[in-house]
C-alpha atoms as a PDB file:
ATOM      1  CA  UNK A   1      58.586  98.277  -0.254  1.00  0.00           C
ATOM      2  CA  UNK A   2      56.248  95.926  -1.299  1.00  0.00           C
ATOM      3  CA  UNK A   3      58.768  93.486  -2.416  1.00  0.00           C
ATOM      4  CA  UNK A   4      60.601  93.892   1.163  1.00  0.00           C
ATOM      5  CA  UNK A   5      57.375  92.869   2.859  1.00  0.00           C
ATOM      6  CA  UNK A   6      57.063  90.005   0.343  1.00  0.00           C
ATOM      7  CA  UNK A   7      60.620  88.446   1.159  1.00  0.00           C
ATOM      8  CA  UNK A   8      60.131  89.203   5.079  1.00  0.00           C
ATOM      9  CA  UNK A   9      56.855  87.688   4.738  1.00  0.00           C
ATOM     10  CA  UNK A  10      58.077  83.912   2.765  1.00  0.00           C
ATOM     11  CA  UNK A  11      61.469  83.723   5.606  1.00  0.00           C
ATOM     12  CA  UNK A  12      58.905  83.961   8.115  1.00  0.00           C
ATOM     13  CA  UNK A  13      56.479  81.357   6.452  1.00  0.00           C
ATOM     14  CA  UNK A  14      59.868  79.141   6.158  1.00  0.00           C
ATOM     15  CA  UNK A  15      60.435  79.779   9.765  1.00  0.00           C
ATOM     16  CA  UNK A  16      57.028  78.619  10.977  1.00  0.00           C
ATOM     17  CA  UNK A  17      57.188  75.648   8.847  1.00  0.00           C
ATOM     18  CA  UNK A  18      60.623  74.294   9.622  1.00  0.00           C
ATOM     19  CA  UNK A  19      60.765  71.198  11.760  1.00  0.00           C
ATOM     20  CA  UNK A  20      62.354  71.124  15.120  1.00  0.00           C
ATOM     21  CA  UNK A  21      63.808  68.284  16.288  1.00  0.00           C
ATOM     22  CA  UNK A  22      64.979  67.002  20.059  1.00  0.00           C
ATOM     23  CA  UNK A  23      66.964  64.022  21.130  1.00  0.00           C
ATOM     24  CA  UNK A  24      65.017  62.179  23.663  1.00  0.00           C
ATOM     25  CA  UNK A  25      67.012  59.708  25.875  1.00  0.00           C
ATOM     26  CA  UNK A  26      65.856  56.430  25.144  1.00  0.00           C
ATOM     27  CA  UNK A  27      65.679  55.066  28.927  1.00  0.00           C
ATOM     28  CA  UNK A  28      62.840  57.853  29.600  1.00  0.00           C
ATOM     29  CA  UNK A  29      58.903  57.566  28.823  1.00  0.00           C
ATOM     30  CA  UNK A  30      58.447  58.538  25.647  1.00  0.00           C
ATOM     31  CA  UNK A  31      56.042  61.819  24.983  1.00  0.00           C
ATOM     32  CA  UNK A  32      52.470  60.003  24.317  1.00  0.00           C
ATOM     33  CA  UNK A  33      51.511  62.256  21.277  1.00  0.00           C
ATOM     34  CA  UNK A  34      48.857  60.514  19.648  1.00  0.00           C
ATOM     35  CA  UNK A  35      47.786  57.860  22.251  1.00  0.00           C
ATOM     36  CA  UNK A  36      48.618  55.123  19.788  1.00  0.00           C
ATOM     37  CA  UNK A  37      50.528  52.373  21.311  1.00  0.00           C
ATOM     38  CA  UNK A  38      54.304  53.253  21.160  1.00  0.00           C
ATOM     39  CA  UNK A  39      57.554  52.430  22.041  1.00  0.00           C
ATOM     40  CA  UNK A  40      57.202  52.888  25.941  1.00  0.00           C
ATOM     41  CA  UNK A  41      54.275  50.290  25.852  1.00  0.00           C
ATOM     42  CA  UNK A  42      55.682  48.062  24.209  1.00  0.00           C
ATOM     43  CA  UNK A  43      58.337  47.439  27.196  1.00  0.00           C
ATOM     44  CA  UNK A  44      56.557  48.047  30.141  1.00  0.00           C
ATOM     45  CA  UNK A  45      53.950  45.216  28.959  1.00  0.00           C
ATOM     46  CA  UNK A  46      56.767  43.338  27.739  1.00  0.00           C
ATOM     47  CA  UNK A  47      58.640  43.331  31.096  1.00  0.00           C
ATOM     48  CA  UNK A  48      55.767  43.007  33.529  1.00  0.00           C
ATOM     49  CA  UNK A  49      54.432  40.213  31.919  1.00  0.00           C
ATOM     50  CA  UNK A  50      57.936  38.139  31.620  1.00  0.00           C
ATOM     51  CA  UNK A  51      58.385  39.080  35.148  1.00  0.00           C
ATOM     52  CA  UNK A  52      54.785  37.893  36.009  1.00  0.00           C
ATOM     53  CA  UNK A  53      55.534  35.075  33.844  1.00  0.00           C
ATOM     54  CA  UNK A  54      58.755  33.781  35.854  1.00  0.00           C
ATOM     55  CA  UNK A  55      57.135  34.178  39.211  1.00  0.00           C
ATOM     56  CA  UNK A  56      54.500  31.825  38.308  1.00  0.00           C
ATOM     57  CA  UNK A  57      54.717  28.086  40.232  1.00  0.00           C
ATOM     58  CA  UNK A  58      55.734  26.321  36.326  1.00  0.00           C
ATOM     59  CA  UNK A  59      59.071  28.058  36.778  1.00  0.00           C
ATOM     60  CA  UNK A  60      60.310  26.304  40.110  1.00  0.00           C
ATOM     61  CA  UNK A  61      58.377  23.452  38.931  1.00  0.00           C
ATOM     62  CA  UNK A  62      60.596  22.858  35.686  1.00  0.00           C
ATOM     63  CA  UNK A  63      63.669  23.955  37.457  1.00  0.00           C
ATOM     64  CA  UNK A  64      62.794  20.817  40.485  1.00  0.00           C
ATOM     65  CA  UNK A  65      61.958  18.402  37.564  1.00  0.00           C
ATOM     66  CA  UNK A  66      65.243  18.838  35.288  1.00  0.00           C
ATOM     67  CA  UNK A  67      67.526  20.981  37.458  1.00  0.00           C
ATOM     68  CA  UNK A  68      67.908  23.383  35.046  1.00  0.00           C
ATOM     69  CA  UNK A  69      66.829  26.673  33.696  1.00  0.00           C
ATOM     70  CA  UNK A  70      63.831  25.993  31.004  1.00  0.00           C
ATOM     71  CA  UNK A  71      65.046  27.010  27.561  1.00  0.00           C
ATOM     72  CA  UNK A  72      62.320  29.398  25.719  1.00  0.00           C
ATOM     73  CA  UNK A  73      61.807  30.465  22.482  1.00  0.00           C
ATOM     74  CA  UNK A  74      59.181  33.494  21.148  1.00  0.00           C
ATOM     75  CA  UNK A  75      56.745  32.336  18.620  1.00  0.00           C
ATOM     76  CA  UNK A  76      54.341  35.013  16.744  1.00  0.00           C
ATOM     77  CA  UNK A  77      52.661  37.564  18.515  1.00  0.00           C
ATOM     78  CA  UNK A  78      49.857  38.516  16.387  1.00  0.00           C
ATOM     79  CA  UNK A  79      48.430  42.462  15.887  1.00  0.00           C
ATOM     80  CA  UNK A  80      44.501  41.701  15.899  1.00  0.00           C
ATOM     81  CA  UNK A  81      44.357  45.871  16.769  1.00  0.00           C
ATOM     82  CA  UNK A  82      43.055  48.526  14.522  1.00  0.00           C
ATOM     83  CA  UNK A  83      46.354  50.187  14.159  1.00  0.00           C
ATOM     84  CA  UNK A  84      49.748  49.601  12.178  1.00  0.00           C
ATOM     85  CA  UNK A  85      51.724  47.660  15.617  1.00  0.00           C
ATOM     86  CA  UNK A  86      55.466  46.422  14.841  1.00  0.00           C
ATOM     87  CA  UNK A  87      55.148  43.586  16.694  1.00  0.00           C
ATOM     88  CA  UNK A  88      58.858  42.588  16.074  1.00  0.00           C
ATOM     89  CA  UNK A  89      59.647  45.498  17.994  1.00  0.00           C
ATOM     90  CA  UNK A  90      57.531  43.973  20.663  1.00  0.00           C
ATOM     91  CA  UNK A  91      59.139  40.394  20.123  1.00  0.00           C
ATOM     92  CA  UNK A  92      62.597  42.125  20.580  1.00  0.00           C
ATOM     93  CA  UNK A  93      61.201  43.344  23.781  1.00  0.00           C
ATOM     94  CA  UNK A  94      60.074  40.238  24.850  1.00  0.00           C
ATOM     95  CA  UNK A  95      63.614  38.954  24.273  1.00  0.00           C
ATOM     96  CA  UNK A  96      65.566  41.173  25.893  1.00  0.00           C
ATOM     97  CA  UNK A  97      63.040  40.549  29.062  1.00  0.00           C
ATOM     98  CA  UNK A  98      63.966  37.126  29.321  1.00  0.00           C
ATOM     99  CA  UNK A  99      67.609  37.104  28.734  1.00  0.00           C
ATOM    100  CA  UNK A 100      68.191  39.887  31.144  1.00  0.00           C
ATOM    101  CA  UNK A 101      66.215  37.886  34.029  1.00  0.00           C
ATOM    102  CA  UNK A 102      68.824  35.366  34.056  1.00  0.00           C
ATOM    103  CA  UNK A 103      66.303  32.537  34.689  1.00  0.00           C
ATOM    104  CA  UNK A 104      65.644  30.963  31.661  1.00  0.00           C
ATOM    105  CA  UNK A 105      68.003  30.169  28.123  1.00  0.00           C
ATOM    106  CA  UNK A 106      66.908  31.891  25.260  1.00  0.00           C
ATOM    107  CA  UNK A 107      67.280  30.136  21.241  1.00  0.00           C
ATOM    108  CA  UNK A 108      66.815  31.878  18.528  1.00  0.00           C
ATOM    109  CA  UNK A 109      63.870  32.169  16.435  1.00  0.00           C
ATOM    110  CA  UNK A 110      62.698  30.110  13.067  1.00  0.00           C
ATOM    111  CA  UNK A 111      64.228  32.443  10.730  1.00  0.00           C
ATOM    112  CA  UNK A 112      67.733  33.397  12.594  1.00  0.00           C
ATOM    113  CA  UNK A 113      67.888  29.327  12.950  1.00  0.00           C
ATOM    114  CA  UNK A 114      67.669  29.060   9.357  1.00  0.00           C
ATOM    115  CA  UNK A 115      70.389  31.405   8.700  1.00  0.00           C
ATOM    116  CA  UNK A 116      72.554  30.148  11.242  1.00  0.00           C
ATOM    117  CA  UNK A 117      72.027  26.571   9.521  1.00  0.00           C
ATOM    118  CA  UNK A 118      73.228  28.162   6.038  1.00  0.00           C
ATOM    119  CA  UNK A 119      76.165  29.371   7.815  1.00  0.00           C
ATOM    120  CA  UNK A 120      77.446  25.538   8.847  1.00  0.00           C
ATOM    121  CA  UNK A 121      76.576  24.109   5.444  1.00  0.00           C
ATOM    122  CA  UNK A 122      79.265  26.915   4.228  1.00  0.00           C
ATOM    123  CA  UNK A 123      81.472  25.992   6.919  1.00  0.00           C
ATOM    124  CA  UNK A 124      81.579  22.371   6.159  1.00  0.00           C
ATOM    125  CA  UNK A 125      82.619  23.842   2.854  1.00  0.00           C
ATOM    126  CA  UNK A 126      85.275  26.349   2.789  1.00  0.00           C
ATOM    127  CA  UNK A 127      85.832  26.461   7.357  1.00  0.00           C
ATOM    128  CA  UNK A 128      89.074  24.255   8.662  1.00  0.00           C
ATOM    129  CA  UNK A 129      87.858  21.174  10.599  1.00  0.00           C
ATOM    130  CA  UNK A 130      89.615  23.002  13.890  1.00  0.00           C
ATOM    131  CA  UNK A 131      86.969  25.870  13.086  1.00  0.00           C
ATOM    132  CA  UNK A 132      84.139  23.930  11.765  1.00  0.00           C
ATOM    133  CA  UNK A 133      80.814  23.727  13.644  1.00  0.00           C
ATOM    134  CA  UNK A 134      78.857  20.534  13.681  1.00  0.00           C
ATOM    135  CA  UNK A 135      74.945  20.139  13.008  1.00  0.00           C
ATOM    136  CA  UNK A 136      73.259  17.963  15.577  1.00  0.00           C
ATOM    137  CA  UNK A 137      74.301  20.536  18.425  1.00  0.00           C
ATOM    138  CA  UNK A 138      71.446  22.785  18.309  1.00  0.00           C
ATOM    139  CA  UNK A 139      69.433  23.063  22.338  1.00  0.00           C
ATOM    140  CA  UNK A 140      65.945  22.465  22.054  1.00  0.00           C
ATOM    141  CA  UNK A 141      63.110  25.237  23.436  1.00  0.00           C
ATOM    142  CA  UNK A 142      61.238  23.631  26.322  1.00  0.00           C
ATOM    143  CA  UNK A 143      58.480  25.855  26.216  1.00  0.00           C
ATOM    144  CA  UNK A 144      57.231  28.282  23.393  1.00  0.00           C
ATOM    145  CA  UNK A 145      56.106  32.016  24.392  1.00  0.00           C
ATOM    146  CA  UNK A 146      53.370  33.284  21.734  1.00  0.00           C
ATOM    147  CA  UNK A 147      50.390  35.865  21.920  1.00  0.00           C
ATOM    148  CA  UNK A 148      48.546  38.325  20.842  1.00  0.00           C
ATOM    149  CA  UNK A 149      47.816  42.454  20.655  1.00  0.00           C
ATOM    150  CA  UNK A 150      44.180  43.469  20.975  1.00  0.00           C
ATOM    151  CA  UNK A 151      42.640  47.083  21.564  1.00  0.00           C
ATOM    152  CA  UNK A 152      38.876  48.563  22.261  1.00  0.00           C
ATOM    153  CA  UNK A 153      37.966  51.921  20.946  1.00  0.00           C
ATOM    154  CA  UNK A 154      35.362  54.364  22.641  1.00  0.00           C
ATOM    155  CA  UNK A 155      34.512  57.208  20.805  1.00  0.00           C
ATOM    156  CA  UNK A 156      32.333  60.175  21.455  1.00  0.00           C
ATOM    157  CA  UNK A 157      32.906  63.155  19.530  1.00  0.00           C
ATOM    158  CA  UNK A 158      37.085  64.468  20.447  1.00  0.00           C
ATOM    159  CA  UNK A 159      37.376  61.853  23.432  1.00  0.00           C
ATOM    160  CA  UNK A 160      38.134  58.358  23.357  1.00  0.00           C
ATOM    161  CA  UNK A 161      39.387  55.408  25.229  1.00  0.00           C
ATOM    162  CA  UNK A 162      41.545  53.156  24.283  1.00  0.00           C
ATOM    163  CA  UNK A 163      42.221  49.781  26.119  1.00  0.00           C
ATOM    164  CA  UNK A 164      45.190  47.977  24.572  1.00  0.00           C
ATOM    165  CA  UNK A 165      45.012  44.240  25.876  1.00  0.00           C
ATOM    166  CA  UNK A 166      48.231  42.014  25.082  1.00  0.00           C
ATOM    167  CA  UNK A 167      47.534  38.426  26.308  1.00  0.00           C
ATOM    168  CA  UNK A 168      50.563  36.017  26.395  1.00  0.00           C
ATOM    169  CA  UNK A 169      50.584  32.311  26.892  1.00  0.00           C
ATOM    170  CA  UNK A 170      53.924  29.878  27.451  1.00  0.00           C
ATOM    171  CA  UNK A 171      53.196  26.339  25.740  1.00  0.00           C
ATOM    172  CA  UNK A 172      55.182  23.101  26.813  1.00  0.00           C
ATOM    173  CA  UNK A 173      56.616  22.193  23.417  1.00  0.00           C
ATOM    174  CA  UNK A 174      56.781  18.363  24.126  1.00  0.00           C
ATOM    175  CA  UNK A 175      53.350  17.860  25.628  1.00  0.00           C
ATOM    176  CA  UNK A 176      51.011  21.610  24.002  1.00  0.00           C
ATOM    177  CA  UNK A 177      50.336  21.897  27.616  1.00  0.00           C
ATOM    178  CA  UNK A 178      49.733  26.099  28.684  1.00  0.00           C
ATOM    179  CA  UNK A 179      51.769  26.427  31.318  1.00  0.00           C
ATOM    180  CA  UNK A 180      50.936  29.975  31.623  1.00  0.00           C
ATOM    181  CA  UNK A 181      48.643  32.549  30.853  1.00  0.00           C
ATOM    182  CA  UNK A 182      49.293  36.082  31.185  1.00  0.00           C
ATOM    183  CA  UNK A 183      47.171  39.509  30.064  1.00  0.00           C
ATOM    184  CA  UNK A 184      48.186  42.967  30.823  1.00  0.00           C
ATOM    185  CA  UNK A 185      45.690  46.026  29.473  1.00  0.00           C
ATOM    186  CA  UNK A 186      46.732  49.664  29.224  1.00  0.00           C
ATOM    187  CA  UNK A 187      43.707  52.415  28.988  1.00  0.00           C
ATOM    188  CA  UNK A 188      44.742  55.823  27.401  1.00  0.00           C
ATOM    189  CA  UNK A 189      42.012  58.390  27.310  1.00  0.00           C
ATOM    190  CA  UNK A 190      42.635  60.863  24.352  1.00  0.00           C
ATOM    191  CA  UNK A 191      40.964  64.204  23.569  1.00  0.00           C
ATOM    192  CA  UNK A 192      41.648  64.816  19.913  1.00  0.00           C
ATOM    193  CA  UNK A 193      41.467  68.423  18.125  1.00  0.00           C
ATOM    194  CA  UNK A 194      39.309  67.206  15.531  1.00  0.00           C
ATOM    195  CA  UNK A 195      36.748  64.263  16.037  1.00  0.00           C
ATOM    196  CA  UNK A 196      38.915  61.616  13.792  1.00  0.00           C
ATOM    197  CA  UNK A 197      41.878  60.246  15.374  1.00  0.00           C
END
């Protein structure tokens, strides 16, 4: 009996301790379990502020001056918060913004340039010269998009308040002029189980 009650007793400890898992469709707002900034942040800021960005008067401006879309390229976005941020997933974010507006041309960042650049110096090698792509081609960025994460903590016993700040600004590349300036903030209160977060 008492080695019945034992075994009952460990599959029901396995029970409560196994992990259940559920598909989430990516297009929906993620489930804010911690209040740390997550993957639904990080596009909503990302797409208001490219939207606020290319509603701004520098946009027609450019596009009256050269009669052309401006050509952008994402510089760093630093993580000055208290918290582990992937900004790359942020970047990525940012990139997909601007592509999918359709108003500006997008090039591709320092390091994807570089490997692009290894791949012609093996194509002047080993590609045909029908095939073969030529350095000297590359588009310049007109303007440079770079920023950075912030956040403010407010702590009192189990509650807080968070205010995540992300503050973007779009540099001319030829003259280091801003040509924008953009901030968006997101405030998440959070009442904890145990007073540390």
């Amino acid at each position: 009996m008492k080695k019945t009650f034992l075994l009952l007793a460990a599959i029901a400890l396995c029970f409560a301790c196994s992990t259940k898992v559920q598909r989430l469709d990516e297009n929906t707002a993620s489930r804010d379990l911690s209040g740390r900034w997550n993957d639904t942040d990080s596009r909503l800021v990302a797409d208001e502020m490219i939207n606020d960005s290319l509603s701004r008067p520098w946009y027609d401006r450019f596009v009256q001056q050269n009669g052309r879309e401006p050509v952008v390229i994402v510089g760093t976005v630093d993580n000055q918060t208290m918290e582990h941020i992937n900004t790359q997933t942020f970047i990525q974010n940012i990139q997909r913004a601007l592509i999918n507006s359709g108003k500006v041309k997008f090039v591709a960042s320092q390091d994807e340039r570089g490997e692009v650049r290894t791949e012609r110096l093996e194509q002047d090698e080993f590609a045909s010269e029908a095939t073969r792509k030529a350095f000297g081609q590359e588009v310049g960025a007109d303007f440079m998009l770079s920023g950075v994460l912030t956040s403010i903590v407010d702590r009192e016993g189990r509650r807080s308040v968070v205010l995540y700040q992300t503050n973007l600004r779009l540099i001319n590349i030829q003259t280091n002029q801003i040509v924008w300036n953009g901030e968006k903030q997101i405030r998440k209160y959070i009442l904890s189980r145990n007073a540390r977060m």
